[in-house]
C-alpha atoms as a PDB file:
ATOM      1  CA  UNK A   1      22.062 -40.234  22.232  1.00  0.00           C
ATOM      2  CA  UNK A   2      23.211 -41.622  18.515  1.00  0.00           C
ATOM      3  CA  UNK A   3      21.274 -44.638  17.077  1.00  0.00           C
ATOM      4  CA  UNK A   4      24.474 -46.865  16.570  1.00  0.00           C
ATOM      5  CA  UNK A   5      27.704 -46.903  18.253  1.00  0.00           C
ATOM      6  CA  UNK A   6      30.511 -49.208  17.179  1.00  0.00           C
ATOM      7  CA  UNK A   7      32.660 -51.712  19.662  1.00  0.00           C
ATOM      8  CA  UNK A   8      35.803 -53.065  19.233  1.00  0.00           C
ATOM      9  CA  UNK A   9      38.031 -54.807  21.707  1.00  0.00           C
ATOM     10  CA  UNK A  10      41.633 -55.187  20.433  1.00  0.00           C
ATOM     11  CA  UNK A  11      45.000 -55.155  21.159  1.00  0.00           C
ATOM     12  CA  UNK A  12      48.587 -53.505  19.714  1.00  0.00           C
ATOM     13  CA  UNK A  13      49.323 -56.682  17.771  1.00  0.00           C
ATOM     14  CA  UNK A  14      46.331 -56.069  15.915  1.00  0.00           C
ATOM     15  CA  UNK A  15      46.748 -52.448  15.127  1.00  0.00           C
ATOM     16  CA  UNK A  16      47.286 -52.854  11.388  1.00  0.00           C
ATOM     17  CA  UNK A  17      43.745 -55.041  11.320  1.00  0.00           C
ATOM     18  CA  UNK A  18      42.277 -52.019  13.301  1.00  0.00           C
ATOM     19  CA  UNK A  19      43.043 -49.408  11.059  1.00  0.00           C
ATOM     20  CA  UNK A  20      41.146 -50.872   8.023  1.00  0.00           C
ATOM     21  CA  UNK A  21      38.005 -51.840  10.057  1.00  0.00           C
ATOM     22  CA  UNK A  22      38.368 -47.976  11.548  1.00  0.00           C
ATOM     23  CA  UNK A  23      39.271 -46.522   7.812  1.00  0.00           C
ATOM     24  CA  UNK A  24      35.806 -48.295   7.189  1.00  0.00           C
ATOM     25  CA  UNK A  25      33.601 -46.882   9.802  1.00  0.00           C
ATOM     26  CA  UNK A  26      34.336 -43.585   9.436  1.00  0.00           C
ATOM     27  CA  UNK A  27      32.670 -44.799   5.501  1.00  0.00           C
ATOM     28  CA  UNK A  28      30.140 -46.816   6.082  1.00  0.00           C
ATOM     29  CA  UNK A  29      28.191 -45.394   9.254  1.00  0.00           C
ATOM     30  CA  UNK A  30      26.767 -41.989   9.652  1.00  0.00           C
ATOM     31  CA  UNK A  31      28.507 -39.269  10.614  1.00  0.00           C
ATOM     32  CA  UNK A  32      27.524 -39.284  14.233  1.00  0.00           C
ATOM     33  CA  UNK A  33      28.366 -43.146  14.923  1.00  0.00           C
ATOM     34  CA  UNK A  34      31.744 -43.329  16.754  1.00  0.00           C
ATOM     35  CA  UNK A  35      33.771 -45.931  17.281  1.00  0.00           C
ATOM     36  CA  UNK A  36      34.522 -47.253  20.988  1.00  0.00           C
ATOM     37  CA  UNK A  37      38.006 -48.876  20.950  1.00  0.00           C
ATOM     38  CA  UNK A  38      39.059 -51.089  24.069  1.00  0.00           C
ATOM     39  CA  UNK A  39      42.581 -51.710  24.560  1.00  0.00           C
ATOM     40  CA  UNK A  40      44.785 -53.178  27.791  1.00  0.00           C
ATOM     41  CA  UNK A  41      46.137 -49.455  28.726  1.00  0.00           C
ATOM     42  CA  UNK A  42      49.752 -50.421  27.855  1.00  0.00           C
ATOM     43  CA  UNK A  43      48.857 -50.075  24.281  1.00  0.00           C
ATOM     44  CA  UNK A  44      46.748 -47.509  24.483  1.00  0.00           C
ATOM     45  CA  UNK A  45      49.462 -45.151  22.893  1.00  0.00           C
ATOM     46  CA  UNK A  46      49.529 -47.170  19.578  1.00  0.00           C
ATOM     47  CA  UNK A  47      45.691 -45.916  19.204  1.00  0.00           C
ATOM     48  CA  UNK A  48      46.118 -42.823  20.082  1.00  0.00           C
ATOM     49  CA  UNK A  49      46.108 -41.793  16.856  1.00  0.00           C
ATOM     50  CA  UNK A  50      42.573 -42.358  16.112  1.00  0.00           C
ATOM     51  CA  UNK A  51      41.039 -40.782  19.198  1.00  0.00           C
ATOM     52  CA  UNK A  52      38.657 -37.966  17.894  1.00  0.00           C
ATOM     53  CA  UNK A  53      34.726 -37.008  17.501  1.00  0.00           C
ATOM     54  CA  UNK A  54      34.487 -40.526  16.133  1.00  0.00           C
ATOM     55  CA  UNK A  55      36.342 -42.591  17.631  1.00  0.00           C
ATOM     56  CA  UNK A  56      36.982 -42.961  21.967  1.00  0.00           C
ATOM     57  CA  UNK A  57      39.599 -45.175  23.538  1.00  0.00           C
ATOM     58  CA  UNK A  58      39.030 -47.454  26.428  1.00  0.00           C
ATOM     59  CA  UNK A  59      41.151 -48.839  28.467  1.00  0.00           C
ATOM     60  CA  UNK A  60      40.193 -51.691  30.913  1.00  0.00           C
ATOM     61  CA  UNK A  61      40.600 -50.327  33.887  1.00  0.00           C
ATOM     62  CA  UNK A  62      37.707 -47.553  32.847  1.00  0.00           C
ATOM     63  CA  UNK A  63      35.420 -50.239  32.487  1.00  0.00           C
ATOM     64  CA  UNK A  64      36.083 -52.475  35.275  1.00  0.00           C
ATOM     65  CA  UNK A  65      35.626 -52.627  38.779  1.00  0.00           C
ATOM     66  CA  UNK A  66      39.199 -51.181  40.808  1.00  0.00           C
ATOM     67  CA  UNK A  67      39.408 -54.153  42.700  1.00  0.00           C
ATOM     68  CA  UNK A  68      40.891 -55.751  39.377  1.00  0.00           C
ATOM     69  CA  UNK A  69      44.450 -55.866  38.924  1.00  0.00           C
ATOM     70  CA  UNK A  70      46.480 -57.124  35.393  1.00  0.00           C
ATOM     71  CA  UNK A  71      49.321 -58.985  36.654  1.00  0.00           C
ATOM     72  CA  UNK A  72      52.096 -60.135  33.926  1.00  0.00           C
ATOM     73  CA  UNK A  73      51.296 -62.878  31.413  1.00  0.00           C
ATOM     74  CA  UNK A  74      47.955 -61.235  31.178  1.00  0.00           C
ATOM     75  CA  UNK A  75      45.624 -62.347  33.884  1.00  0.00           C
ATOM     76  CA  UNK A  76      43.877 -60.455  36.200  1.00  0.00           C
ATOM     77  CA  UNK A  77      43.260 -60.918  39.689  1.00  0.00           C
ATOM     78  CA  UNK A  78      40.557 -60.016  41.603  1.00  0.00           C
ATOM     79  CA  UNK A  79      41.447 -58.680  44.850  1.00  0.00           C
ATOM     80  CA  UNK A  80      38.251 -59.203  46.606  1.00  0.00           C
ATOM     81  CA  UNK A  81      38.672 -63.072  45.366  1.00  0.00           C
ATOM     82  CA  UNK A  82      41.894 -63.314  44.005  1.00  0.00           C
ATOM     83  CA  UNK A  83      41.614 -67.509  42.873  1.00  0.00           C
ATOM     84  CA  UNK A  84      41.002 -68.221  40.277  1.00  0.00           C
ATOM     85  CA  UNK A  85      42.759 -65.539  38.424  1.00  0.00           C
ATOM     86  CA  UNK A  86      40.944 -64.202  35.149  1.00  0.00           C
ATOM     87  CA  UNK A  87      42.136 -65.221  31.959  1.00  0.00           C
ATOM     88  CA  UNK A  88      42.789 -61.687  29.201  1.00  0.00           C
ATOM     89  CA  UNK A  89      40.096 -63.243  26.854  1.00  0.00           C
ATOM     90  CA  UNK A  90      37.528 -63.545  29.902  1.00  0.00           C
ATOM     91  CA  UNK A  91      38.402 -59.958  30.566  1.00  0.00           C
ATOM     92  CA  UNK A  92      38.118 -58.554  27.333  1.00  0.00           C
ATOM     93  CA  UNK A  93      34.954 -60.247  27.535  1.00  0.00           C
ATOM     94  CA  UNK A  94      33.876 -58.350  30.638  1.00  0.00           C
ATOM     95  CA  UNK A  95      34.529 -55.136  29.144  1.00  0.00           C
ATOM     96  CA  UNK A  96      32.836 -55.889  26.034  1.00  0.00           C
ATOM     97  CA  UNK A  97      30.054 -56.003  28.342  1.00  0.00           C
ATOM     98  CA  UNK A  98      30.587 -52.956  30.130  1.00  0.00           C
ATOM     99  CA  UNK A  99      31.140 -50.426  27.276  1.00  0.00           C
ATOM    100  CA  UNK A 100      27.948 -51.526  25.926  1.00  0.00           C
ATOM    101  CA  UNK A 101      25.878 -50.937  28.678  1.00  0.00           C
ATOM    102  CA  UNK A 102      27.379 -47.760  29.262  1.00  0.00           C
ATOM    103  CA  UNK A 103      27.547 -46.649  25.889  1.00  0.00           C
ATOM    104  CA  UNK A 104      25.075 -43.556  25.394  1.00  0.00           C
ATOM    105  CA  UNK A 105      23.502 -45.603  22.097  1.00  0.00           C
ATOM    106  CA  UNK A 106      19.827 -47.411  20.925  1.00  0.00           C
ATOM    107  CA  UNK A 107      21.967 -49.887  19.371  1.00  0.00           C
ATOM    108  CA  UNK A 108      25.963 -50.946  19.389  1.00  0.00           C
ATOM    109  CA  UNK A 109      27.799 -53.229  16.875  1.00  0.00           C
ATOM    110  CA  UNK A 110      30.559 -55.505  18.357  1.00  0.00           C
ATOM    111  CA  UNK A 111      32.980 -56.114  15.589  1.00  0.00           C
ATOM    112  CA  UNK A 112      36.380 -58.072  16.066  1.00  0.00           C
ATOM    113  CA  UNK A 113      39.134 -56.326  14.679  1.00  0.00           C
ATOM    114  CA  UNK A 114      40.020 -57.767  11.687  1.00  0.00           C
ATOM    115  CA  UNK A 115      36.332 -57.422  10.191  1.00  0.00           C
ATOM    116  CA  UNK A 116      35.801 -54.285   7.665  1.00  0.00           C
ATOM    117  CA  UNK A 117      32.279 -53.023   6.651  1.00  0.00           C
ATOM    118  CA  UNK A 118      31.559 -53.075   2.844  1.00  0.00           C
ATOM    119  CA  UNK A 119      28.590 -51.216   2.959  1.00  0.00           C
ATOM    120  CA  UNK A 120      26.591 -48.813   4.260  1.00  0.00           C
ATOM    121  CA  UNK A 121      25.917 -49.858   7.598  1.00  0.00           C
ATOM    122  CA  UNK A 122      23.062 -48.395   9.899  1.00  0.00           C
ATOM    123  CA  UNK A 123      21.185 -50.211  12.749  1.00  0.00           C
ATOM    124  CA  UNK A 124      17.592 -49.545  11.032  1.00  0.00           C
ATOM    125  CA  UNK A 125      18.241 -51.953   8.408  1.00  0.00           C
ATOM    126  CA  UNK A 126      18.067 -54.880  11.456  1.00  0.00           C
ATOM    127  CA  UNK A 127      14.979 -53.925  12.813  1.00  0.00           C
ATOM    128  CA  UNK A 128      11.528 -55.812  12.299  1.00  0.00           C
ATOM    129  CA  UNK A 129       8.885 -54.485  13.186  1.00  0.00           C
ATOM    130  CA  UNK A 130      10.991 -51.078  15.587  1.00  0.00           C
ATOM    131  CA  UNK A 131      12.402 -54.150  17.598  1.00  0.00           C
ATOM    132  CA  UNK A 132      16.178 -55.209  16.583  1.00  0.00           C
ATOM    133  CA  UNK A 133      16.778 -58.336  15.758  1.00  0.00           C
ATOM    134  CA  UNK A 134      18.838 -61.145  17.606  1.00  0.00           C
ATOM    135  CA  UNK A 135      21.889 -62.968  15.816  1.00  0.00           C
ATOM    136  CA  UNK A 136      20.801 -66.276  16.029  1.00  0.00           C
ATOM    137  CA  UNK A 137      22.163 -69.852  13.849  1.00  0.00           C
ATOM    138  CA  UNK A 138      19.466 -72.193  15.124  1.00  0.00           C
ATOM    139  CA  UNK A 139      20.497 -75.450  15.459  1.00  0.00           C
ATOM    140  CA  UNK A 140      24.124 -75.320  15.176  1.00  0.00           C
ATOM    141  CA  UNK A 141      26.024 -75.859  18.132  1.00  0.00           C
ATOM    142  CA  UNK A 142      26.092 -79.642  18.045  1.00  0.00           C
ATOM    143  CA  UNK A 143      27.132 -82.616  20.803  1.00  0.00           C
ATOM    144  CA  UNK A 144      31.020 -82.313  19.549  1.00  0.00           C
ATOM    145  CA  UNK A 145      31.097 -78.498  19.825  1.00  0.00           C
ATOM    146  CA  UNK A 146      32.426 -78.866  23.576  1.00  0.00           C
ATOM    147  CA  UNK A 147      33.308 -75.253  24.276  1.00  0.00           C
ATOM    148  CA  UNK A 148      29.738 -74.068  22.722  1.00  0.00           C
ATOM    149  CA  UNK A 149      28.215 -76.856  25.432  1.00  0.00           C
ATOM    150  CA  UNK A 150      30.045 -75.434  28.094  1.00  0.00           C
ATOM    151  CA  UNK A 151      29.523 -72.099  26.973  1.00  0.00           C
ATOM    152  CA  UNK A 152      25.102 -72.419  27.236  1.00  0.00           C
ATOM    153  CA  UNK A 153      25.866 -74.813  30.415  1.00  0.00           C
ATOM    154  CA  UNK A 154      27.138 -71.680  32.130  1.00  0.00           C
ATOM    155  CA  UNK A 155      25.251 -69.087  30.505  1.00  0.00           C
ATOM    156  CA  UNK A 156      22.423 -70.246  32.088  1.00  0.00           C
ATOM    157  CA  UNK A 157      24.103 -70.905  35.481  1.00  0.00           C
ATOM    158  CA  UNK A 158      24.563 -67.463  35.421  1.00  0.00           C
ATOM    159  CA  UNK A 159      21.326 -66.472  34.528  1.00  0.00           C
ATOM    160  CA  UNK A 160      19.473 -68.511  36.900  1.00  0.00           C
ATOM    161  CA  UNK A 161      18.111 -70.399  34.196  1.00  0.00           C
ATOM    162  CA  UNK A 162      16.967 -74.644  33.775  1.00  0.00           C
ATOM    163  CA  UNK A 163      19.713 -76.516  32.335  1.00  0.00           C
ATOM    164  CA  UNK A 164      19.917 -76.554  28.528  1.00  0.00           C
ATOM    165  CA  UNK A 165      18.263 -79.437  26.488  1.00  0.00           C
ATOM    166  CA  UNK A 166      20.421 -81.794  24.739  1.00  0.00           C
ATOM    167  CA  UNK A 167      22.372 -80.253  21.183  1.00  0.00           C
ATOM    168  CA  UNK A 168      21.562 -79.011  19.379  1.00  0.00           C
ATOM    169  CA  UNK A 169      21.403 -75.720  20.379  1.00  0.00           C
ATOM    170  CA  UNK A 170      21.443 -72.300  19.122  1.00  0.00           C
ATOM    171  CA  UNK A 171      24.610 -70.459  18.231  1.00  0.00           C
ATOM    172  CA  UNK A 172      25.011 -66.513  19.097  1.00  0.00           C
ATOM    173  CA  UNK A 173      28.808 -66.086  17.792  1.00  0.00           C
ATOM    174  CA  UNK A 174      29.966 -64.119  15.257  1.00  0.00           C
ATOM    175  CA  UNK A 175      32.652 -61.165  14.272  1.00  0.00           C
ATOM    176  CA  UNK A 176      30.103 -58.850  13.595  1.00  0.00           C
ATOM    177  CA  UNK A 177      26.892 -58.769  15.527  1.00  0.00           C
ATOM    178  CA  UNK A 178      23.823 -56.196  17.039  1.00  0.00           C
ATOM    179  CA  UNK A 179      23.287 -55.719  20.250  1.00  0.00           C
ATOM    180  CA  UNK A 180      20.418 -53.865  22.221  1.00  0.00           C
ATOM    181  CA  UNK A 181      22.285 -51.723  25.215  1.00  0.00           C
ATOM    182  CA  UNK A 182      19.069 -51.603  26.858  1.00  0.00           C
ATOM    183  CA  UNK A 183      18.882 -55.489  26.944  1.00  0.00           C
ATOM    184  CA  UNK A 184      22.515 -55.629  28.265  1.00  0.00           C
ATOM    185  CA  UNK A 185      21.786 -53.937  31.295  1.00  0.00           C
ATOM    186  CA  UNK A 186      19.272 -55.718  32.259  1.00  0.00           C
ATOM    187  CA  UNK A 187      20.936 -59.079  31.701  1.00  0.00           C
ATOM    188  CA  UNK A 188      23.578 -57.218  33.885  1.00  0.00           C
ATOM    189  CA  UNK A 189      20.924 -57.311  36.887  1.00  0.00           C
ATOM    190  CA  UNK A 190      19.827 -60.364  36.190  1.00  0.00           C
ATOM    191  CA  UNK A 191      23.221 -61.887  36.382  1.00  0.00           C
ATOM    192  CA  UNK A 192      23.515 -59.863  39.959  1.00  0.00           C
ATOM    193  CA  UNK A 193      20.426 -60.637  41.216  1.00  0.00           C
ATOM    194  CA  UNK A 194      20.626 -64.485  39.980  1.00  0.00           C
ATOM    195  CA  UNK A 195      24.245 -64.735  41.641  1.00  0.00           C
ATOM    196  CA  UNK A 196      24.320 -62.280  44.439  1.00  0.00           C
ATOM    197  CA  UNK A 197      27.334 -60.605  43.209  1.00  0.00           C
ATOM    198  CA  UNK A 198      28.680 -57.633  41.098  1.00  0.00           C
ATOM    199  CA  UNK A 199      27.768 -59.173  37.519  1.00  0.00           C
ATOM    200  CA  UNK A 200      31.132 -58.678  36.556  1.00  0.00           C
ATOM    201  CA  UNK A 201      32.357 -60.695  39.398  1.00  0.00           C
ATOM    202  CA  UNK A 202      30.147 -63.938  38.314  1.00  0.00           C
ATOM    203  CA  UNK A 203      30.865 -63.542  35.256  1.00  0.00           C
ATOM    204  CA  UNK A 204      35.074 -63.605  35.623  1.00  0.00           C
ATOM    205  CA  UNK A 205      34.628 -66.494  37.897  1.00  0.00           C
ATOM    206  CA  UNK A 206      34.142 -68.152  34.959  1.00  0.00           C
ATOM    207  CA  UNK A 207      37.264 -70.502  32.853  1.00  0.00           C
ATOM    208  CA  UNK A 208      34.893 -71.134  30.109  1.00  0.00           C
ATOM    209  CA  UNK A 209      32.391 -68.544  28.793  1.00  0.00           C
ATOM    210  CA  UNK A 210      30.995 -66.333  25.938  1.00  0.00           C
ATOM    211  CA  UNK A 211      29.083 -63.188  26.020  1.00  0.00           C
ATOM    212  CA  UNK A 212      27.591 -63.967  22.925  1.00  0.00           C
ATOM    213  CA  UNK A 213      26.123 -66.749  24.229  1.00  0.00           C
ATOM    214  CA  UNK A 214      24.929 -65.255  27.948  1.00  0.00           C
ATOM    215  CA  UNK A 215      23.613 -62.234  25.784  1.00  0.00           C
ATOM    216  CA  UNK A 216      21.947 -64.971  23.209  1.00  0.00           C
ATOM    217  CA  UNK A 217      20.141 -67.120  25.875  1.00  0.00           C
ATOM    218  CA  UNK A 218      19.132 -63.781  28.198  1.00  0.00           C
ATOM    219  CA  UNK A 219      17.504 -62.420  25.209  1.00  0.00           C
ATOM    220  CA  UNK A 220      15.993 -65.748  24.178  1.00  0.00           C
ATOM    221  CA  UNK A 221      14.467 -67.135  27.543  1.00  0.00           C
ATOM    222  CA  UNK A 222      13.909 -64.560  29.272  1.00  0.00           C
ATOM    223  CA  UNK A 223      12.511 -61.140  27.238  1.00  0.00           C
ATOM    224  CA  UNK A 224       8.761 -61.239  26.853  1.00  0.00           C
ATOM    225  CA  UNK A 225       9.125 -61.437  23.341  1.00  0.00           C
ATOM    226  CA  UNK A 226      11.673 -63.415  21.455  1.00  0.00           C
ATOM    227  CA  UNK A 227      13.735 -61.039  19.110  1.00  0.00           C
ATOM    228  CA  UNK A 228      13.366 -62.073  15.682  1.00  0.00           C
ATOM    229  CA  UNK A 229      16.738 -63.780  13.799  1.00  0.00           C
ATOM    230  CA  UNK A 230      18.893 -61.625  12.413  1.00  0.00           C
ATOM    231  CA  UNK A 231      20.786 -62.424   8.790  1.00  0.00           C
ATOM    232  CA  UNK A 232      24.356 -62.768   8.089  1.00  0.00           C
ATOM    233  CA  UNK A 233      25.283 -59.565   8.527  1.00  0.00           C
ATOM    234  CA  UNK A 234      28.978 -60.578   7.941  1.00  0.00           C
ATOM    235  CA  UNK A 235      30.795 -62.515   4.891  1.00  0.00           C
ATOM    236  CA  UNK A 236      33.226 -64.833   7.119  1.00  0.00           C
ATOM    237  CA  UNK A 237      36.134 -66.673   6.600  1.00  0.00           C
ATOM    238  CA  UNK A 238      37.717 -68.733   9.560  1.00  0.00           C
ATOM    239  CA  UNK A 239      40.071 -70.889   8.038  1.00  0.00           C
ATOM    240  CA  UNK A 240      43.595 -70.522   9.717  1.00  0.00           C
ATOM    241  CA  UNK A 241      45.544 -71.205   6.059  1.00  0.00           C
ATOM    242  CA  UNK A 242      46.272 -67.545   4.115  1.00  0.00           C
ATOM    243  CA  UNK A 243      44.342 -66.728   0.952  1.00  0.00           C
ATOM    244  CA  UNK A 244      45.773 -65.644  -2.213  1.00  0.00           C
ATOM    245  CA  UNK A 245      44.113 -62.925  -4.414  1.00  0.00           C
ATOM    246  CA  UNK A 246      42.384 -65.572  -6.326  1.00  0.00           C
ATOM    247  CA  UNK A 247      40.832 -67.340  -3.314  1.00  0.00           C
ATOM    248  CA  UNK A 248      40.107 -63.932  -2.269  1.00  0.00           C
ATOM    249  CA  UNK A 249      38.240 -63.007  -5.239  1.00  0.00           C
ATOM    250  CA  UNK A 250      36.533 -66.073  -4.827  1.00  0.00           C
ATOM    251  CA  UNK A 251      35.631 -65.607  -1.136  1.00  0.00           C
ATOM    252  CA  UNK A 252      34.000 -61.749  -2.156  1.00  0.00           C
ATOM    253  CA  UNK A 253      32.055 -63.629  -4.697  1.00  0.00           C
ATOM    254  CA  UNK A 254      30.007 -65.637  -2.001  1.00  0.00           C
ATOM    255  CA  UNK A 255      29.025 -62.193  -0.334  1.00  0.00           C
ATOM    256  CA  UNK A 256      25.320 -63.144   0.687  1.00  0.00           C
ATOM    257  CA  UNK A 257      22.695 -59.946   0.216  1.00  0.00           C
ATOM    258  CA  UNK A 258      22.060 -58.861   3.630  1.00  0.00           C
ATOM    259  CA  UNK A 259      26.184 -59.092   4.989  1.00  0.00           C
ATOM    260  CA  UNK A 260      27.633 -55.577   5.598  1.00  0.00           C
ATOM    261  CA  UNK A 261      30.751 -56.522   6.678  1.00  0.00           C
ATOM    262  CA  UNK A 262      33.081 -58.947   5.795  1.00  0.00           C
ATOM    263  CA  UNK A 263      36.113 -61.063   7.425  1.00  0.00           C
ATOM    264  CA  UNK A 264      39.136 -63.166   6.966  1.00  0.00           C
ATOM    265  CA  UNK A 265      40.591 -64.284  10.071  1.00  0.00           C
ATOM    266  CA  UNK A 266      43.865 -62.451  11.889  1.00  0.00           C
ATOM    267  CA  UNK A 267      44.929 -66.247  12.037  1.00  0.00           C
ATOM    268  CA  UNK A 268      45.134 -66.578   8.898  1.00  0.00           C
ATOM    269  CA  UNK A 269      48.029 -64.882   7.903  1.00  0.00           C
ATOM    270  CA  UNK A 270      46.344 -63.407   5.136  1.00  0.00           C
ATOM    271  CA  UNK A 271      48.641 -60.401   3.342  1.00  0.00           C
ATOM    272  CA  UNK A 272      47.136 -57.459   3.733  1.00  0.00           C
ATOM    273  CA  UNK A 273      47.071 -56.727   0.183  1.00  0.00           C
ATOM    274  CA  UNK A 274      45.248 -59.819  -0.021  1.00  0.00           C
ATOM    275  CA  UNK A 275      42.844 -58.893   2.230  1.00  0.00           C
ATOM    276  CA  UNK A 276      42.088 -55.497   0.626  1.00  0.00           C
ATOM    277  CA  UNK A 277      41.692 -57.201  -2.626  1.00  0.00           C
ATOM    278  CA  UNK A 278      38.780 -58.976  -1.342  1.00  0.00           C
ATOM    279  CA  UNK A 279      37.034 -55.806   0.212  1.00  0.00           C
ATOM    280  CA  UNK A 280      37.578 -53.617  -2.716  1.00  0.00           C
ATOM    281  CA  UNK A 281      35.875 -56.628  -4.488  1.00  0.00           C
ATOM    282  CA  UNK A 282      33.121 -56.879  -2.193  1.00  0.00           C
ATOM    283  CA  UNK A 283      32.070 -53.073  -2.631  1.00  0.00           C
ATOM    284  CA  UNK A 284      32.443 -53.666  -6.571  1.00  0.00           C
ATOM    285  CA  UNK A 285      30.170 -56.430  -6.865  1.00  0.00           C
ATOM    286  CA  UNK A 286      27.832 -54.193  -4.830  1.00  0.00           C
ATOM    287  CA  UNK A 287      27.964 -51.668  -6.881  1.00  0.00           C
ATOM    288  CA  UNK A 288      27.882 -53.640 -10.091  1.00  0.00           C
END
């Protein structure tokens, strides 16, 4: 077993993002972290490429239940309980959530694909005290945030949990984040045992939902211990207008201490030249 594995659910339209995030792994995590790449198996040939000691390609249907089946436009029905389908986003979710469970790892790092790491980058550094910490912006979801609402509203549906208290609440999102496999699979059984059904199952009967968030409130309300907060371990930008180099340059400049990562937004439309402008940045300053 390796101490950090890396996740990343993606898709052919974002196989140029993928290859700098990947081009970063491979320099920025030990030699015996690989990176677990999920793709719909229709694209699985424009990652094929990559597949190697360090890096293993997933397709759904290895990570979900058989009784799943992708029909066009990208939903998926369940045959067992084929209304409502299951939105792509909700499945991508679910598979998230499968890989790491199943992932032979102490730790894995989910990381969207058009994050790259900027430095070294070892699950160690995240620990307090031997026990990882928990991404956590406390406070932050707010009345107006109605997908976050919804999102805690049926996280702890799910989890057999007491409805949540008014906003604020706490936020578990990001492009870059820790998780504990360990914890997973046990909010895996608590989701089965809460619901009476395959966790998987519950959790694509869902419209609305975010495995940050289930994974945030399981490891929250219901561990023995809660897990300490972790810091911004990625320099994010979310804004949906593209930068140029000098708003890039800018953007590196705010790197905060403790980010290894960094990201400007696939929705952007960001150039990649752009783009690599502010990562080569990011590693100067570091190194400055």
């Amino acid at each position: 077993m390796t101490e950090l594995a890396v996740i990343t659910p993606t898709w052919k339209p974002d196989a140029e993002f993928f290859a700098e995030l990947h081009r970063s792994v491979l320099e920025f995590t030990s030699d015996d972290t690989v990176h677990h790449v999920i793709v719909p198996a229709a694209h699985k040939s424009a990652f094929a490429r990559y597949a190697g000691p360090r890096c293993r390609i997933w397709t759904h249907p290895e990570l979900i239940p058989r009784r799943y089946w992708r029909m066009p436009g990208g939903v998926w029905l369940n045959a067992a309980r084929p209304w409502p389908p299951v939105r792509g986003w909700v499945m991508q979710q679910t598979a998230k959530i499968a890989a790491a469970g199943l992932i032979e790892a102490d730790v894995v790092l989910l990381a969207d694909s058009d994050v790259t790491l900027i430095r070294p980058t070892k699950a160690e550094s995240f620990r307090v005290d031997g026990e990882l910490s928990l991404f956590r912006k406390e406070n932050a979801v707010n009345a107006g945030m109605d997908r976050h609402v919804i999102w805690h509203r049926v996280a702890r549906e799910l989890l057999g949990l007491p409805p949540a208290p008014p906003p604020p609440l706490p936020d578990y999102v990001d492009a870059l984040v820790f998780w504990d496999p360990a914890i997973v699979r046990a909010m895996q059984a608590r989701i089965s045992e809460t619901t009476g059904r395959h966790w998987a199952d519950a959790f694509n009967s869902q419209l609305h939902i975010s495995e940050f968030i289930v994974y945030g409130v399981y490891a929250d309300e219901t561990l023995a211990r809660r897990p300490p907060t972790s810091p911004i371990v990625c320099h994010s930008s979310y804004d949906r207008s593209p930068m140029d180099h000098q708003a890039a340059l800018a953007f590196a400049e705010r790197l905060g201490p403790d980010a290894v990562g960094m990201m400007i937004s696939s929705h952007s439309g960001t150039p990649l030249e752009v783009r690599r402008a502010a990562e080569r940045h990011c590693v100067e300053l570091d190194g400055s």
